[in-house]
N, C-alpha and C. Protein backbone atom coordinates (compact mmCIF):
# COMPACT_ATOMS: atom_id res chain seq x y z
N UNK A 1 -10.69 3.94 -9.92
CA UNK A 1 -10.80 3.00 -8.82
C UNK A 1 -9.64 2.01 -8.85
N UNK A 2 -9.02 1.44 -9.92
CA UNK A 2 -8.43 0.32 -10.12
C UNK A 2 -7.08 1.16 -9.80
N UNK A 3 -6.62 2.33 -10.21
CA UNK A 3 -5.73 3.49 -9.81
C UNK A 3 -5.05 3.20 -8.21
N UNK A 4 -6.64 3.97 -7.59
CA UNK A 4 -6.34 3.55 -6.13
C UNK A 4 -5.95 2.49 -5.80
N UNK A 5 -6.75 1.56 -6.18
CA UNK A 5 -6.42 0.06 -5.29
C UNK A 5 -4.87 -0.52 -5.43
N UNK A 6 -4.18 0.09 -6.76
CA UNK A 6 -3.10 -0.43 -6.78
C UNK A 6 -2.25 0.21 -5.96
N UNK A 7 -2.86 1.45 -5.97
CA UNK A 7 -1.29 2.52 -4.76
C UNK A 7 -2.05 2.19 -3.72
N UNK A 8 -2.55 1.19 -3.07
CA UNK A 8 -3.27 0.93 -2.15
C UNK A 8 -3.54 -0.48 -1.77
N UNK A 9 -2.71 -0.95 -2.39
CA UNK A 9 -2.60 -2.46 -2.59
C UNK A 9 -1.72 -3.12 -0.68
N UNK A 10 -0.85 -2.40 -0.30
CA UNK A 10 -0.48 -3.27 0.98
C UNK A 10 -1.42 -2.81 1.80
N UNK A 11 -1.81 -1.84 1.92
CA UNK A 11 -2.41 -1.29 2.63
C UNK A 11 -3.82 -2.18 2.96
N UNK A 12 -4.71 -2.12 2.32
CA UNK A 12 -5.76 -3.10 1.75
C UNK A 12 -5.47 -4.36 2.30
N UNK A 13 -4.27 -5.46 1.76
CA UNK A 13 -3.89 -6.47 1.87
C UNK A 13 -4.00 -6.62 3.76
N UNK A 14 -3.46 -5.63 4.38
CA UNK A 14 -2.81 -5.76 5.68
C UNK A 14 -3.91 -5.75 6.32
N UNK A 15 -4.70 -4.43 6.17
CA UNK A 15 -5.93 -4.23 6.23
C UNK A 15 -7.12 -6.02 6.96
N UNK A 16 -6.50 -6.57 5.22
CA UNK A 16 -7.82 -7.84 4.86
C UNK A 16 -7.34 -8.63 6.05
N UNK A 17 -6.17 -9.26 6.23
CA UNK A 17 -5.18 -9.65 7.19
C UNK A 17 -5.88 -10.00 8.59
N UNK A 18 -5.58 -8.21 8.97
CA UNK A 18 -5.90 -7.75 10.47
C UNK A 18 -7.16 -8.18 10.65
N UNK A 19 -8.26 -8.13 9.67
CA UNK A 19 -9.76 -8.20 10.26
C UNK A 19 -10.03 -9.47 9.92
N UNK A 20 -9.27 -10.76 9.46
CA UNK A 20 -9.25 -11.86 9.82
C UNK A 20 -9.33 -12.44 10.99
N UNK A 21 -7.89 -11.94 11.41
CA UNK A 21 -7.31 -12.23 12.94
C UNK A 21 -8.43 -12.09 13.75
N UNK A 22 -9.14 -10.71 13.82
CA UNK A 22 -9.88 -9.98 14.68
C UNK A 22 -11.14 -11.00 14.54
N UNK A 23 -11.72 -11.71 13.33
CA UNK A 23 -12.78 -12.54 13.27
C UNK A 23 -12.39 -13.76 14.01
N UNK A 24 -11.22 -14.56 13.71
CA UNK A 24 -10.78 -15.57 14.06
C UNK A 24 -10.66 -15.67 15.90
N UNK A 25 -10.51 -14.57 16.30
CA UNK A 25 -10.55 -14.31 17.79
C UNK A 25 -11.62 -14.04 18.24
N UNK A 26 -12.47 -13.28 17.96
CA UNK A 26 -13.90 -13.32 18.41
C UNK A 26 -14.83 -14.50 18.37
N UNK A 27 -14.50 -15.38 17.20
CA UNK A 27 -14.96 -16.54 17.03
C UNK A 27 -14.46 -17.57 17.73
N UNK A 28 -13.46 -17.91 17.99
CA UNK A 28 -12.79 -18.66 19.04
C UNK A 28 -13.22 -18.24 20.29
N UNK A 29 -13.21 -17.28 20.63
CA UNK A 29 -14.08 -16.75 22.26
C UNK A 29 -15.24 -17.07 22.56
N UNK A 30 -16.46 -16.74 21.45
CA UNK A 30 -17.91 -17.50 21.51
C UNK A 30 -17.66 -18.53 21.35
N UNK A 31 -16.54 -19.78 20.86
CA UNK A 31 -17.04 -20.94 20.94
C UNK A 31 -16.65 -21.45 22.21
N UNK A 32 -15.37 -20.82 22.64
CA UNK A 32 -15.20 -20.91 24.06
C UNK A 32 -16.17 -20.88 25.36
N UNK A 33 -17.08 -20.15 25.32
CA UNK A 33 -18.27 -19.70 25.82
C UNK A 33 -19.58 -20.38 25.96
N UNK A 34 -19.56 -20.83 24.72
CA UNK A 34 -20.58 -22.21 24.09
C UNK A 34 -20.11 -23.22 25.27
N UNK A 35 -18.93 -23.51 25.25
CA UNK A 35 -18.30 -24.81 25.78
C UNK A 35 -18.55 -24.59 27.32
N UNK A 36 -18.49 -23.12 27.48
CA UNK A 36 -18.62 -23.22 29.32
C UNK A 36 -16.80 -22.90 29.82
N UNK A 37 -16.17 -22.36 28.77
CA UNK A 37 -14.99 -22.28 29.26
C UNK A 37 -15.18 -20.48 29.89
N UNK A 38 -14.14 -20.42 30.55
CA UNK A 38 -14.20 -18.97 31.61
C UNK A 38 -13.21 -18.48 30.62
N UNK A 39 -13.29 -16.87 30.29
CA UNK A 39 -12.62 -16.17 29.73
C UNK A 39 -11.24 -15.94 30.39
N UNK A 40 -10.89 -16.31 31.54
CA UNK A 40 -9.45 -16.05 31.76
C UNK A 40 -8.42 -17.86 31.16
N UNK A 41 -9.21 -18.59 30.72
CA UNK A 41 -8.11 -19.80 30.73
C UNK A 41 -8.58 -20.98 31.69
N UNK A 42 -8.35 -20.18 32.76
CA UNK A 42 -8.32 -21.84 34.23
C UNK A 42 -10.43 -21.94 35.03
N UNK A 43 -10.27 -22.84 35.05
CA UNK A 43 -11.30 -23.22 36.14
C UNK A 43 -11.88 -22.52 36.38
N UNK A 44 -13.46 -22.25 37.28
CA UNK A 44 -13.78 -21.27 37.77
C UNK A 44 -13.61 -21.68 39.56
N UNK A 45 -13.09 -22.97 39.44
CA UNK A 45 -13.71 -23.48 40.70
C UNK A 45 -12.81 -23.31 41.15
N UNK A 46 -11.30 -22.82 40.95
CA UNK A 46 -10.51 -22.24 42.19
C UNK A 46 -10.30 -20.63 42.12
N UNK A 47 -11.18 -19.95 41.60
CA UNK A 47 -11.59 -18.75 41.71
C UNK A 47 -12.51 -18.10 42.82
N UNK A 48 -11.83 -17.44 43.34
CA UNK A 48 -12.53 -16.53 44.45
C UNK A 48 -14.00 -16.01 44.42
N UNK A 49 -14.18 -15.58 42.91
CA UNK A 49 -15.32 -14.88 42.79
C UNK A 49 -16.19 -15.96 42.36
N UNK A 50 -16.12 -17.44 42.47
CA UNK A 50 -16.75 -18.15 41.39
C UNK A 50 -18.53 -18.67 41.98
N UNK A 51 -18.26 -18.65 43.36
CA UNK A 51 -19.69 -18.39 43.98
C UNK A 51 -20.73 -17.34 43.35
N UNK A 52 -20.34 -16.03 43.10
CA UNK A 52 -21.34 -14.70 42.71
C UNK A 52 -20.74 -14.52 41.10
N UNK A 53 -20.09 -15.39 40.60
CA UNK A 53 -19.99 -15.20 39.35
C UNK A 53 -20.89 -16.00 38.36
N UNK A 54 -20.94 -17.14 39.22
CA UNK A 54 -22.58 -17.87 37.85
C UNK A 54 -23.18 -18.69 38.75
N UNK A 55 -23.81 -17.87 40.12
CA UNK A 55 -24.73 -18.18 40.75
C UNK A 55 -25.75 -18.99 40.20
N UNK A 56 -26.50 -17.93 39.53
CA UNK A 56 -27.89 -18.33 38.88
C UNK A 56 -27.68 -19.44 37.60
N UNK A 57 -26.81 -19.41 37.03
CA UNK A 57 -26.45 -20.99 35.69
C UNK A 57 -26.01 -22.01 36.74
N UNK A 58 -26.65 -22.74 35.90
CA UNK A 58 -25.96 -24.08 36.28
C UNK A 58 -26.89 -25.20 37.66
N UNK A 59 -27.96 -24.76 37.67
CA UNK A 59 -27.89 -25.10 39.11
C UNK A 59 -28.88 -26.55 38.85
């Protein structure tokens, strides 16, 4: 085992890395979400669709 991990050592490392990132972004999005922020960035209120997009919240 200890064999592998060493010829397997960046690999692993890059590996640990990437699925950081990937946590760190998913987690930043739900808290975004929490907050009431819209997944594109801006406002919803100069959005076209923003009438039939959260009709039913909020009211």
């Amino acid at each position: 085992m200890l064999a592998w991990l060493s010829a397997n050592l960046a690999t692993v490392v890059v590996a640990v890395i990437l699925a950081a990132i990937v946590a760190a972004v998913i987690w930043y999005m739900i808290a975004q979400k929490k907050k009431g922020a819209s997944s594109c960035g801006c406002g919803c209120s100069s959005c076209a669709m923003s009438g039939s997009c959260h009709s039913a919240a909020k009211k």
